[in-house]
C-alpha atoms as a PDB file:
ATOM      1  CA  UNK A   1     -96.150  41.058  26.318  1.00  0.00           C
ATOM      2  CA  UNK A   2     -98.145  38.080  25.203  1.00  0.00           C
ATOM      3  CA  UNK A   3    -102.500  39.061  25.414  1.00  0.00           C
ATOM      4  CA  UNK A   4    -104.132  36.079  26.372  1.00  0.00           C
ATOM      5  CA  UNK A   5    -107.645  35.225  26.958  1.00  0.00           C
ATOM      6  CA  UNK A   6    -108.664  35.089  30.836  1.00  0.00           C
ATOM      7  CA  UNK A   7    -109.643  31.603  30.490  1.00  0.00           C
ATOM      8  CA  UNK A   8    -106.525  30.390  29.248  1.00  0.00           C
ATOM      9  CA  UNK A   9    -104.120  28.053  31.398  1.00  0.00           C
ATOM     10  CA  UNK A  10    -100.613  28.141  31.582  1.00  0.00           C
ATOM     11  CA  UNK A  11     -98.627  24.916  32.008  1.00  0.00           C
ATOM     12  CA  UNK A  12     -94.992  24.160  32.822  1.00  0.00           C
ATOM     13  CA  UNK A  13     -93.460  20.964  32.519  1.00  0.00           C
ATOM     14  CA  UNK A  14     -91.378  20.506  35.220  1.00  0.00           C
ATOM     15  CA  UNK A  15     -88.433  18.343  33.169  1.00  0.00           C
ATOM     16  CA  UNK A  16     -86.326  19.397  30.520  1.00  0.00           C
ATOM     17  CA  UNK A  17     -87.277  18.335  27.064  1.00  0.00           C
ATOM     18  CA  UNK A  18     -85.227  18.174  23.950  1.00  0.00           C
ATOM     19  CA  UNK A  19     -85.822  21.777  21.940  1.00  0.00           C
ATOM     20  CA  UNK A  20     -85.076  20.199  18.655  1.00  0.00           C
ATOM     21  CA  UNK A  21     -88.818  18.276  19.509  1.00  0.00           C
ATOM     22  CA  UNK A  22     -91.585  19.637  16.818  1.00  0.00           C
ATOM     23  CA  UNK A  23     -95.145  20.277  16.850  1.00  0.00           C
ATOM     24  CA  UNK A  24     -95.768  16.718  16.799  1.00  0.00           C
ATOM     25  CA  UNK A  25     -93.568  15.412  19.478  1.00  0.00           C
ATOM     26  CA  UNK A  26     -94.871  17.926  22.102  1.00  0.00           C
ATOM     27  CA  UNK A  27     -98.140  17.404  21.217  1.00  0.00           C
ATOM     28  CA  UNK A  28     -97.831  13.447  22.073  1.00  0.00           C
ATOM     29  CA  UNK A  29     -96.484  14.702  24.969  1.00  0.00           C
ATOM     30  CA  UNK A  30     -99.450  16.935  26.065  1.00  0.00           C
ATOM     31  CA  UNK A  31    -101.725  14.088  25.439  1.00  0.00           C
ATOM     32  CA  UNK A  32     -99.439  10.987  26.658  1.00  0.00           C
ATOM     33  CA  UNK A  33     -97.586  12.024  29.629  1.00  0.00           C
ATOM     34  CA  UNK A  34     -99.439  14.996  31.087  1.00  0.00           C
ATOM     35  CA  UNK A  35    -102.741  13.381  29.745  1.00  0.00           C
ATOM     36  CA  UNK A  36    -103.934  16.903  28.879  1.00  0.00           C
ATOM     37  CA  UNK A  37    -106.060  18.041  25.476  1.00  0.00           C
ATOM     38  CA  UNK A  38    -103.194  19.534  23.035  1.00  0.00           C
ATOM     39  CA  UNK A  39    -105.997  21.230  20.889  1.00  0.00           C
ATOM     40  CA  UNK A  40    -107.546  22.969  24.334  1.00  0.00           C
ATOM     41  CA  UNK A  41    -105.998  26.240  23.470  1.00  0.00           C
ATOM     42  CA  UNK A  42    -103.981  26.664  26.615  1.00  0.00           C
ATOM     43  CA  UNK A  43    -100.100  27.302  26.692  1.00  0.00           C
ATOM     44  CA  UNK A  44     -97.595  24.267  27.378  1.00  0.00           C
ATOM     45  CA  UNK A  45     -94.179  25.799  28.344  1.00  0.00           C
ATOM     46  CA  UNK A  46     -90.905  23.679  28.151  1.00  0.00           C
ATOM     47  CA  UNK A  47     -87.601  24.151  29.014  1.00  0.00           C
ATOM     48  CA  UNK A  48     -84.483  23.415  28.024  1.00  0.00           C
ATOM     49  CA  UNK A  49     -81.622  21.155  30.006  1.00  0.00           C
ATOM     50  CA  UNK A  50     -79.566  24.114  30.592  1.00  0.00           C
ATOM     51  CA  UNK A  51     -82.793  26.774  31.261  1.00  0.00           C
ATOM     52  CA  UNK A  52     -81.466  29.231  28.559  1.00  0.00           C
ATOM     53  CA  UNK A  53     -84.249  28.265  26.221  1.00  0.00           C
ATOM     54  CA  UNK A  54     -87.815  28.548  26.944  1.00  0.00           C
ATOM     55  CA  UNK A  55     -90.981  27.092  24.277  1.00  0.00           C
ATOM     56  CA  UNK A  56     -94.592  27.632  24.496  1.00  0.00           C
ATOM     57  CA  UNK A  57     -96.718  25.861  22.457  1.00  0.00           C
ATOM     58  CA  UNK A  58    -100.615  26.208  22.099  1.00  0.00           C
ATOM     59  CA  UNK A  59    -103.056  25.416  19.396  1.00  0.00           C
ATOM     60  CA  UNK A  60    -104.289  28.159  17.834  1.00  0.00           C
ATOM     61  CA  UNK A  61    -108.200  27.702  16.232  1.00  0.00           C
ATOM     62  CA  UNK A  62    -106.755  25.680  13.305  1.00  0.00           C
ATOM     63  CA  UNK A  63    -103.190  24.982  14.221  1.00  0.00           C
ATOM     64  CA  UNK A  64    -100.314  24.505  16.745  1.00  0.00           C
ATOM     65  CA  UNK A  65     -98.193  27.320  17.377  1.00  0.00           C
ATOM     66  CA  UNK A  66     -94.943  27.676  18.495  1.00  0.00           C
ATOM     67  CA  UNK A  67     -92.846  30.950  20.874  1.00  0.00           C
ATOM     68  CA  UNK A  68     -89.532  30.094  21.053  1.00  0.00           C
ATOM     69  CA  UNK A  69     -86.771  32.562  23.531  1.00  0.00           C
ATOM     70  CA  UNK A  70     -83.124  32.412  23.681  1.00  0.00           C
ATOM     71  CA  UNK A  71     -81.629  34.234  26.576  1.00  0.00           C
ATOM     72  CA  UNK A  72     -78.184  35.228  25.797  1.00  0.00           C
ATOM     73  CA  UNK A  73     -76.980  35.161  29.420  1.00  0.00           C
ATOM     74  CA  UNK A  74     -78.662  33.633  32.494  1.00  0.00           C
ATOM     75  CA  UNK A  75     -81.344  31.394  32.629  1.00  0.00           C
ATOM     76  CA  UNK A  76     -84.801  30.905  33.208  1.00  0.00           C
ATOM     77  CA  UNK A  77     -86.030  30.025  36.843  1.00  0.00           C
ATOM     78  CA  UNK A  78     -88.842  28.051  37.934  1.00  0.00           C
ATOM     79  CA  UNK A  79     -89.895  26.638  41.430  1.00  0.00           C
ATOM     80  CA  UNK A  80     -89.533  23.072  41.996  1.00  0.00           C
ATOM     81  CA  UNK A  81     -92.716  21.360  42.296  1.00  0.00           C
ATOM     82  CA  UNK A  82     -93.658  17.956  42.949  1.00  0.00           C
ATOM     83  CA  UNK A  83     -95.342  16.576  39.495  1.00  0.00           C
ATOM     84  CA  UNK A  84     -94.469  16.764  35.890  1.00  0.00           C
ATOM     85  CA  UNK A  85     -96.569  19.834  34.675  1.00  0.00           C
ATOM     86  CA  UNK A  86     -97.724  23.179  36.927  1.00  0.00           C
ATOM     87  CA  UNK A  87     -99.752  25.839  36.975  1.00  0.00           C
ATOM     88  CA  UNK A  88     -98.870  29.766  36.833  1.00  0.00           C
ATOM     89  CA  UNK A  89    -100.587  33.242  35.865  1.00  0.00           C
ATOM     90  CA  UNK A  90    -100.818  34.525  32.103  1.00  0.00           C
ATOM     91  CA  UNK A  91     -98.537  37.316  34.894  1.00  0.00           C
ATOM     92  CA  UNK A  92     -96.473  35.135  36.234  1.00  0.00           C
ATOM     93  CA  UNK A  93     -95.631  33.506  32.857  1.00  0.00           C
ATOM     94  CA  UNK A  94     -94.862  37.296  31.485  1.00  0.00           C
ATOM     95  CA  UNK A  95     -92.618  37.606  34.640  1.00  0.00           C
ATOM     96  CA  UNK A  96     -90.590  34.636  33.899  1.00  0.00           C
ATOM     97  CA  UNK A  97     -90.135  35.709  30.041  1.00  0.00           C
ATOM     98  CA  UNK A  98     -88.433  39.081  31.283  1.00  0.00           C
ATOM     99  CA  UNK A  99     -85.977  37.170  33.369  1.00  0.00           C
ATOM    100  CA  UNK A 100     -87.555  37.258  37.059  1.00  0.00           C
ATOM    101  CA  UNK A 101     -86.831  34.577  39.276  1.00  0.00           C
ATOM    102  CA  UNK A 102     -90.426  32.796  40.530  1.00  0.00           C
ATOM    103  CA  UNK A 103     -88.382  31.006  42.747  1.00  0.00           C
ATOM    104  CA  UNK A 104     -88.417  33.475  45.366  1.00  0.00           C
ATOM    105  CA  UNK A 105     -91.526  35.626  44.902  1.00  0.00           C
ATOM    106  CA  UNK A 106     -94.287  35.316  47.708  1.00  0.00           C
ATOM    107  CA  UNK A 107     -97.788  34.802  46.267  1.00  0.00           C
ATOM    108  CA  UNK A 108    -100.447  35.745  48.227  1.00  0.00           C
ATOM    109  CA  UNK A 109    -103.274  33.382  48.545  1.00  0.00           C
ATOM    110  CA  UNK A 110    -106.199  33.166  46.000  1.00  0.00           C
ATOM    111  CA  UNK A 111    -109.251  33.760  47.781  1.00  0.00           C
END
């Protein structure tokens, strides 16, 4: 289980990228095509074509950081969303990491 700050955001990018990408590339594209702040601290999470591979990549106080997962078998599922990046729950992102569908869970409304 990844321990995360409460304040800290978790973003999906709704496209595949390329895994071979480094710290670099997926940092221009935090800042160019999501236009959001690479150095804010929160988590970026990209997927792979084929949704066996997942990446999250954050900047940690005085560097990026990567977390890379291979699954084995199966893949990982998201919801289709409108949009190229999305929101979901430090749980939620935990969920998805153990294998759990989020395509199919009902949320109940934040108050």
């Amino acid at each position: 289980m990844i321990m995360m700050p409460p304040d800290v955001k978790v973003f999906i990018a709704t496209a595949p990228i390329d895994m071979r990408k480094s710290h670099d590339g997926l940092a221009a594209i935090i800042q160019t095509s999501f236009q959001q702040d690479s150095f804010s601290g929160h988590l970026f999470v990209f997927l792979s074509k084929q949704r066996d591979r997942i990446k999250i990549f954050y900047w940690d106080r005085n560097g990026y950081c990567f977390w890379y997962k291979r699954l084995e078998k199966g893949r990982f599922h998201i919801p289709r969303v409108q949009g190229t990046l999305f929101t979901v729950s430090a749980q939620e992102l935990c969920l998805l990491l153990e294998g759990i569908d989020l395509t199919h869970e009902k949320r109940l409304r934040p108050l």
